[in-house]
C-alpha atoms as a PDB file:
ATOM      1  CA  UNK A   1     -45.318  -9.618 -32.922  1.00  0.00           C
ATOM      2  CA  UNK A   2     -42.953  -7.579 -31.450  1.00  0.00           C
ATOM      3  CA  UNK A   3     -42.972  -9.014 -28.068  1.00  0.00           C
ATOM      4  CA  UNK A   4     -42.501 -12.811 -29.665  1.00  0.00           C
ATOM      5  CA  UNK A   5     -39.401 -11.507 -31.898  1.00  0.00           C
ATOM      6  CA  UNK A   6     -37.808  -9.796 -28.861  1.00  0.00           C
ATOM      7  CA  UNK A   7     -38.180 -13.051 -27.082  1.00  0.00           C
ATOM      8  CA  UNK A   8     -35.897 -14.847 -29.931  1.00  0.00           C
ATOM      9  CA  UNK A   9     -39.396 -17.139 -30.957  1.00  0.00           C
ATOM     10  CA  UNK A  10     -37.929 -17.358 -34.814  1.00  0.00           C
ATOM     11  CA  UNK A  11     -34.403 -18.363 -33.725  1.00  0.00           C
ATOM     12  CA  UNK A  12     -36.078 -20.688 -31.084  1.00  0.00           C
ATOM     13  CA  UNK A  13     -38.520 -22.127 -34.142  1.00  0.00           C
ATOM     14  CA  UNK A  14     -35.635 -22.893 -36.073  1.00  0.00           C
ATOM     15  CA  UNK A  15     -33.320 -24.439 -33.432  1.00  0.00           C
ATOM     16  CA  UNK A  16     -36.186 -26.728 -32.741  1.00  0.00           C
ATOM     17  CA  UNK A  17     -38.234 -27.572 -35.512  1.00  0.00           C
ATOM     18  CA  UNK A  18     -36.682 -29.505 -38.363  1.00  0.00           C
ATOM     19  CA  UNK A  19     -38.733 -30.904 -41.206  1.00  0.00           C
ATOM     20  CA  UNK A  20     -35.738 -33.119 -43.195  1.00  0.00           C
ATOM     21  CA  UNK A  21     -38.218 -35.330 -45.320  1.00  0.00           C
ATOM     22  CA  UNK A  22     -39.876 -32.712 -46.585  1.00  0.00           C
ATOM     23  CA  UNK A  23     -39.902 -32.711 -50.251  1.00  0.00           C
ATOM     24  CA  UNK A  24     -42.244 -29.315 -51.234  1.00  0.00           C
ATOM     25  CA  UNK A  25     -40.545 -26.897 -49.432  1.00  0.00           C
ATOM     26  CA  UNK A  26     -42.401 -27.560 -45.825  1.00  0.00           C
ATOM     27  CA  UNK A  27     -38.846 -27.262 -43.719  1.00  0.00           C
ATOM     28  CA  UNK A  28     -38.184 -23.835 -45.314  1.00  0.00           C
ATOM     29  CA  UNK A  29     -38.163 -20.675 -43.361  1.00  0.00           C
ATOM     30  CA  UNK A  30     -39.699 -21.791 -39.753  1.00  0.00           C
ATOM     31  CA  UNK A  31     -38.519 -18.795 -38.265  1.00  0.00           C
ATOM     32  CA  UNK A  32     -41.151 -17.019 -40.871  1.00  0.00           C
ATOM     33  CA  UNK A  33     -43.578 -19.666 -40.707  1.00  0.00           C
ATOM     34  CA  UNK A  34     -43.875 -19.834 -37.094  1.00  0.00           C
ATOM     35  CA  UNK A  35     -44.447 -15.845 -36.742  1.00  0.00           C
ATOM     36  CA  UNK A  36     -47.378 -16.289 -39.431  1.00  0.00           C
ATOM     37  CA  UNK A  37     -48.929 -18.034 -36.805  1.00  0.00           C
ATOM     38  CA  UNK A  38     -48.417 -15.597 -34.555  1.00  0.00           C
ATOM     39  CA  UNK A  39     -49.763 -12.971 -36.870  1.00  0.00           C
ATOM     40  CA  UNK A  40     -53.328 -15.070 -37.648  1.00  0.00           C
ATOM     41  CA  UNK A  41     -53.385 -15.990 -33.605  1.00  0.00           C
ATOM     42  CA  UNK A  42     -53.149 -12.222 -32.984  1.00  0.00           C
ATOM     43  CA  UNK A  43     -55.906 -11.609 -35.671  1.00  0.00           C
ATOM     44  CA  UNK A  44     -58.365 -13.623 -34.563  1.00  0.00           C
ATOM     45  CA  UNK A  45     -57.540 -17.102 -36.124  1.00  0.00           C
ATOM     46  CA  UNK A  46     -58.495 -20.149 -33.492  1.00  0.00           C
ATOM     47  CA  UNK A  47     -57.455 -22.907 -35.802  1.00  0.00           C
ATOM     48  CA  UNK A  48     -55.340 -23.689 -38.666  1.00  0.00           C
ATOM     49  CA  UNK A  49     -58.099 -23.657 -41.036  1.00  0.00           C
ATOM     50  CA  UNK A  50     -58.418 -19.668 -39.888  1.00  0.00           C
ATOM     51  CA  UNK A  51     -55.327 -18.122 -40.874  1.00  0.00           C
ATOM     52  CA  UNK A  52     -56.618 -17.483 -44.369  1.00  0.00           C
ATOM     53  CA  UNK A  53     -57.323 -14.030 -42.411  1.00  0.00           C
ATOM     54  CA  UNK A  54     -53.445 -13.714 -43.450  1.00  0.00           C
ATOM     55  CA  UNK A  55     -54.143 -13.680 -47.437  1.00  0.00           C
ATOM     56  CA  UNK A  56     -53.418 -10.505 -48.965  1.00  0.00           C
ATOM     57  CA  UNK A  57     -57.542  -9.778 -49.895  1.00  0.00           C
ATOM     58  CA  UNK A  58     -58.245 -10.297 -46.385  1.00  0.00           C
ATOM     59  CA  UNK A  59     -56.068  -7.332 -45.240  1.00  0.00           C
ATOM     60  CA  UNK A  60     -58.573  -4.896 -44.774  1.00  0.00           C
ATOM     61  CA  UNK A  61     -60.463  -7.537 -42.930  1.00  0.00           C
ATOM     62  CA  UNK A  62     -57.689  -8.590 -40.586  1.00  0.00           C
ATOM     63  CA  UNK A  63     -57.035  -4.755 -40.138  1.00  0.00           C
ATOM     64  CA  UNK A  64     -60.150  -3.387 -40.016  1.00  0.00           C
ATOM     65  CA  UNK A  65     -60.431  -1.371 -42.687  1.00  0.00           C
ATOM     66  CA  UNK A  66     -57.419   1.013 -41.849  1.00  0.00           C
ATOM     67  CA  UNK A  67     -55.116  -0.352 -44.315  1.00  0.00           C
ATOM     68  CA  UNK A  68     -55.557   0.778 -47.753  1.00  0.00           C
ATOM     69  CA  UNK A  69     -54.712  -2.363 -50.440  1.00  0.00           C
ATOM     70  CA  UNK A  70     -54.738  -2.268 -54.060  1.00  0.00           C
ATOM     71  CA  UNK A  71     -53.804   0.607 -56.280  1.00  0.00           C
ATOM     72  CA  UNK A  72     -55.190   4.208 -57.096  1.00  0.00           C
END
């Protein structure tokens, strides 16, 4: 994640990648969007339908365990 924000890959995302018919919000923060990607790619998602590893319950999952979510 790091290595693609050092490399300006938001800023590039959002110079490049306009959405202007989008009526629910799709266009909105590519920058963000884009690194989401990133962050299911790096955790193991092959496919589009795989970055559900980036849902808050699958934290633990995505991290292995070594991330403590949820109260108490």
């Amino acid at each position: 994640m790091r290595l693609a924000e050092r490399c300006g890959l938001p800023e590039l995302a959002r110079a490049k990648v306009q959405l202007k018919d989008a009526v629910n919000g799709a266009g909105a923060a590519v920058g963000a969007k884009v690194m989401s990607l990133v962050a299911g790619m790096l955790a193991g998602a092959d496919s589009i339908d795989d970055t559900d590893v980036l849902r808050h319950g699958a934290m633990a999952k995505a991290f292995r365990g070594r991330c403590h979510v949820g109260g108490a």
